[in-house]
C-alpha atoms as a PDB file:
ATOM      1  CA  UNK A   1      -2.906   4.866  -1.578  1.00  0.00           C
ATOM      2  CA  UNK A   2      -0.844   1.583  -1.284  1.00  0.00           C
ATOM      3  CA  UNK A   3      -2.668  -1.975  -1.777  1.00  0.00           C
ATOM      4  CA  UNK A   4      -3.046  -2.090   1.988  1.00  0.00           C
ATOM      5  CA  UNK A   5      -4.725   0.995   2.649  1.00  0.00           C
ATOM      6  CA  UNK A   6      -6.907  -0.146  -0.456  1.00  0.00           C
ATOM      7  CA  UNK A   7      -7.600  -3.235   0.633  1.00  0.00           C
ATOM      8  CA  UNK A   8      -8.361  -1.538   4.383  1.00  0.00           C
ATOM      9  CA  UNK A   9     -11.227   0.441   2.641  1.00  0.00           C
ATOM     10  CA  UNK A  10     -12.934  -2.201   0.612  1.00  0.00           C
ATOM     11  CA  UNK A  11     -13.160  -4.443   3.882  1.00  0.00           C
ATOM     12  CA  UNK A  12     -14.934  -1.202   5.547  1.00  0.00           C
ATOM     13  CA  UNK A  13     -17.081  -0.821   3.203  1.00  0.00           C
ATOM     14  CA  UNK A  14     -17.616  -4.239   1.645  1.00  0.00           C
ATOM     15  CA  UNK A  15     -19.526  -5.701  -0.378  1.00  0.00           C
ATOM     16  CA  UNK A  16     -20.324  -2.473  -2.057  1.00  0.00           C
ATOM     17  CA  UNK A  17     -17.839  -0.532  -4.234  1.00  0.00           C
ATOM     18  CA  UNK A  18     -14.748  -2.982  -3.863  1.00  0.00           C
ATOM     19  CA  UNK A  19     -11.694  -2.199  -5.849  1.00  0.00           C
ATOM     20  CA  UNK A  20     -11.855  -4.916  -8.305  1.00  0.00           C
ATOM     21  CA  UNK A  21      -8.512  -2.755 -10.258  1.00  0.00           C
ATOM     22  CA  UNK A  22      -6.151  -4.749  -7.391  1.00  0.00           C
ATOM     23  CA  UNK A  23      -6.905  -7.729  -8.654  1.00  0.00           C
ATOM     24  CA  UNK A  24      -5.045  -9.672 -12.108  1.00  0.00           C
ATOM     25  CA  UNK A  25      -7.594 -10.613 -14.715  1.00  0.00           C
ATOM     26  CA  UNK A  26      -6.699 -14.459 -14.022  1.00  0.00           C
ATOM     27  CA  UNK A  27      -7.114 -13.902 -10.244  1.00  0.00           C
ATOM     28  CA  UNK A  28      -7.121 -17.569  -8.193  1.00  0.00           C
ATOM     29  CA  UNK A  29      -9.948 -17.493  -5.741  1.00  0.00           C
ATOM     30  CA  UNK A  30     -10.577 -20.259  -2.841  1.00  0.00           C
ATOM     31  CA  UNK A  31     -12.926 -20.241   0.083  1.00  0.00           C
ATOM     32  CA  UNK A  32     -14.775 -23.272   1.845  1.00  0.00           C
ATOM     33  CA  UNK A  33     -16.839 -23.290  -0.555  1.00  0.00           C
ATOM     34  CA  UNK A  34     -16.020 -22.664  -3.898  1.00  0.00           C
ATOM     35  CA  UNK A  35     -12.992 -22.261  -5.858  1.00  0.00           C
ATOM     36  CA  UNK A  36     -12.539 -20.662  -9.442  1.00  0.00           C
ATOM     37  CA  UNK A  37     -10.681 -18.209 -11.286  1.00  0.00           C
ATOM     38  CA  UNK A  38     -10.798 -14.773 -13.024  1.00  0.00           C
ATOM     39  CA  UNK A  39     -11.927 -11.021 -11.548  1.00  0.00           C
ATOM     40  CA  UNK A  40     -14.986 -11.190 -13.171  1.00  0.00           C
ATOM     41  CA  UNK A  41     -16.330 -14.390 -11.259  1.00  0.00           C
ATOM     42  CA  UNK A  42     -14.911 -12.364  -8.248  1.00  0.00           C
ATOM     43  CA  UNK A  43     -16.836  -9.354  -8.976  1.00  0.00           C
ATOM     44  CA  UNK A  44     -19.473 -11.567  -9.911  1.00  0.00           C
ATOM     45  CA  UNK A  45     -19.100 -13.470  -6.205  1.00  0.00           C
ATOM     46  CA  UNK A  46     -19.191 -10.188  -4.335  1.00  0.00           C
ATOM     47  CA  UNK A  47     -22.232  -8.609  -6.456  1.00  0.00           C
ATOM     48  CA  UNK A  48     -24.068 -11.992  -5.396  1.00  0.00           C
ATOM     49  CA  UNK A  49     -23.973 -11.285  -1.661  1.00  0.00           C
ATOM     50  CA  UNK A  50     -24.490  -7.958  -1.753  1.00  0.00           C
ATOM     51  CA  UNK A  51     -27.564  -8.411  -3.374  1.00  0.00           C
ATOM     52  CA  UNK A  52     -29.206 -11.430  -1.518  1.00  0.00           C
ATOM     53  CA  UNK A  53     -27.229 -10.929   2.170  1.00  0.00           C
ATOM     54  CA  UNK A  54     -29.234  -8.462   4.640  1.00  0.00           C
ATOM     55  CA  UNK A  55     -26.577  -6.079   6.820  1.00  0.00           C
ATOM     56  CA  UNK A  56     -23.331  -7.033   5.355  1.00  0.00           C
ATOM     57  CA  UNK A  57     -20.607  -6.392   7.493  1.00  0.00           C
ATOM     58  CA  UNK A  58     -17.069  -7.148   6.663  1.00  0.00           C
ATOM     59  CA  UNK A  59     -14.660  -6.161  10.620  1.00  0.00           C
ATOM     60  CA  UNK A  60     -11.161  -6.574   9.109  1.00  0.00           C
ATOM     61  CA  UNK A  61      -8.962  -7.230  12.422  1.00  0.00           C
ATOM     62  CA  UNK A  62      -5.704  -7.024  11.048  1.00  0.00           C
ATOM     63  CA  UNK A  63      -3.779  -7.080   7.762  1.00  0.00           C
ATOM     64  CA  UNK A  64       0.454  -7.118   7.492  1.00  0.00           C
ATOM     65  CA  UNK A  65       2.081  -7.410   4.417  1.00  0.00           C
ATOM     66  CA  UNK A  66       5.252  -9.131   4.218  1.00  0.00           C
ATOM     67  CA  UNK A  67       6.854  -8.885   0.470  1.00  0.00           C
ATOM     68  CA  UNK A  68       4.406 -10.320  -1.939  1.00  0.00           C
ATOM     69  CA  UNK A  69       1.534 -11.556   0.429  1.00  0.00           C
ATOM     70  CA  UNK A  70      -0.460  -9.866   2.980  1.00  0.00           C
ATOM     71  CA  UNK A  71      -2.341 -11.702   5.053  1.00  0.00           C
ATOM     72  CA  UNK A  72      -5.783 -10.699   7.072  1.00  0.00           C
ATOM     73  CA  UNK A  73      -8.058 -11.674   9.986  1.00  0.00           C
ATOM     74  CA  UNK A  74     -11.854 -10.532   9.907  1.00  0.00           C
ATOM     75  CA  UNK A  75     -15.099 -11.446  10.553  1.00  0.00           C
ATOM     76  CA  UNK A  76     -17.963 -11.132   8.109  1.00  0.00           C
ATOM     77  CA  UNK A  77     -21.613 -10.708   9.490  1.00  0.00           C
ATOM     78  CA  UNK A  78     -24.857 -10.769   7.624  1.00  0.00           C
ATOM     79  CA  UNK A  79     -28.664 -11.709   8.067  1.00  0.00           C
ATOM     80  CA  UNK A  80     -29.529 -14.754   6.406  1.00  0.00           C
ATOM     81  CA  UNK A  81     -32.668 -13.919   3.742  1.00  0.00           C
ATOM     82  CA  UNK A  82     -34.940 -16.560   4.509  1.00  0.00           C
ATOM     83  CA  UNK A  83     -38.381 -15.827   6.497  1.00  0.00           C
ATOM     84  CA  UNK A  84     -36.467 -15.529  10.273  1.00  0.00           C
ATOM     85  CA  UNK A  85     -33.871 -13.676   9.302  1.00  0.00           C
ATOM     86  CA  UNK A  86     -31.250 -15.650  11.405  1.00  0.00           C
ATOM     87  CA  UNK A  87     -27.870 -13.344  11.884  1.00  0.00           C
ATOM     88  CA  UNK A  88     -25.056 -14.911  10.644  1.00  0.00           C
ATOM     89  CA  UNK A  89     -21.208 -14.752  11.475  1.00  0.00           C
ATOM     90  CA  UNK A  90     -17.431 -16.506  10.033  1.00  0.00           C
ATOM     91  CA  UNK A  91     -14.282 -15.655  11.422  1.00  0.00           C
ATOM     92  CA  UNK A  92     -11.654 -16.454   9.474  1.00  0.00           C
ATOM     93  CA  UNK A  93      -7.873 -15.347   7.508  1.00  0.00           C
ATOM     94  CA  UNK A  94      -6.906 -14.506   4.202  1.00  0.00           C
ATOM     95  CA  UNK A  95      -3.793 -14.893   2.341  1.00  0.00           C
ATOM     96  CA  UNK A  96      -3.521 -13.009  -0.560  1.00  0.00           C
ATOM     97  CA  UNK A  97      -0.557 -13.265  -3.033  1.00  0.00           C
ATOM     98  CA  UNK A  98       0.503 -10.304  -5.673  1.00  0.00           C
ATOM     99  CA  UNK A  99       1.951 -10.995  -8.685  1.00  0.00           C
ATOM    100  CA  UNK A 100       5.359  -9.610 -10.343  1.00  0.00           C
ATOM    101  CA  UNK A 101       3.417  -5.913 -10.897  1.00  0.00           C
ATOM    102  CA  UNK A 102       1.782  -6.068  -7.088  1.00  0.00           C
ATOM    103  CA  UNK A 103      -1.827  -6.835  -8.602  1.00  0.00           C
ATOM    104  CA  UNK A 104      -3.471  -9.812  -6.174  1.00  0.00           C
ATOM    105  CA  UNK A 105      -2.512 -13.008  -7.732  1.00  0.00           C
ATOM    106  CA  UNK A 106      -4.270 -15.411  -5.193  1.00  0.00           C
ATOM    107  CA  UNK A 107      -6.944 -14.783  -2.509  1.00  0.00           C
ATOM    108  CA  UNK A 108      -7.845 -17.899  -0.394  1.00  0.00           C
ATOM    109  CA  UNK A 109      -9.785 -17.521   2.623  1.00  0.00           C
ATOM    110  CA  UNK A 110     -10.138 -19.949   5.560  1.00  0.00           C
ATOM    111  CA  UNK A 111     -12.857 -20.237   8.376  1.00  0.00           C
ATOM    112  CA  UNK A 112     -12.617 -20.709  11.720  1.00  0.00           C
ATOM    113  CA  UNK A 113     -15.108 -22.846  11.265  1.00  0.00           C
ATOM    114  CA  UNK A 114     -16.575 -25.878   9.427  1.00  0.00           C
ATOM    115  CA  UNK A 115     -19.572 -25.391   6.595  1.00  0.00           C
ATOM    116  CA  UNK A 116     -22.186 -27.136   8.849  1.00  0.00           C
ATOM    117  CA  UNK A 117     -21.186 -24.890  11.929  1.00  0.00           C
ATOM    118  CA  UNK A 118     -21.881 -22.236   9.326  1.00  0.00           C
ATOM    119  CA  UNK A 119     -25.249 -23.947   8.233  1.00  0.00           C
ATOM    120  CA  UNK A 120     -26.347 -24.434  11.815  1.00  0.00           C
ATOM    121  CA  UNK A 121     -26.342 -20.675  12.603  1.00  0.00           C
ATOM    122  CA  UNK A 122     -29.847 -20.662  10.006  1.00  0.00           C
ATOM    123  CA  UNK A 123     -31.641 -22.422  12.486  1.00  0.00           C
ATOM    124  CA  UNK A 124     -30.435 -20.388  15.829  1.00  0.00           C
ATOM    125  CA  UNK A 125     -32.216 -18.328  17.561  1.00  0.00           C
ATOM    126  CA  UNK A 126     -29.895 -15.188  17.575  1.00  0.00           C
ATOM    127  CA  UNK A 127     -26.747 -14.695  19.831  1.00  0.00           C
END
């Protein structure tokens, strides 16, 4: 299996059982929110919202590689676990950057939308 078709599976079935051997020990990580570096934070990241996000959903809508970066579209869904249980949705990209033995070097993510759009879906009503 090549690092696309790997990457393909851990979006489908994401957050659980993600392939954390793609990834170089010093991986850079960026989202809207946070920025730090090394796999185990990453791990660490991921085993976060799986445990405290309700019906994770990770819809990867495409991913090309084009020599050492491979970039994604997707949209990640959860429930928010507070009392009303408001669904939750962010579009967004990802550009991911392998290093000189193909293990991801760099993953930054960007939204299609701002942190309070993000914060104002807690206090919807549903979609």
């Amino acid at each position: 299996m090549n690092i696309v078709e790997a990457l393909q599976t851990d979006y489908a079935r994401f957050p659980e059982n993600q392939t954390y051997s793609l990834y170089s020990e010093d991986v850079f990580f960026k989202d809207p929110l946070t920025s730090f570096s090394g796999v185990a934070r990453y791990r660490s990241m991921i085993h976060f919202i799986a445990r405290w996000f309700k019906a994770v959903q990770m819809e990867l809508h495409s991913i090309e590689q084009t020599g050492d970066r491979i970039d994604t579209t997707w949209t990640l869904r959860w429930v928010a676990p507070i009392p009303w249980q408001p669904p939750m949705a962010i579009s967004g990209r990802s550009e991911l950057t392998l290093n000189e033995v193909g293990l991801i070097r760099s993953h930054v993510d960007y939204w299609d939308c701002s942190r309070l759009d993000v914060l104002r879906q807690l206090f919807s009503t549903g979609r």
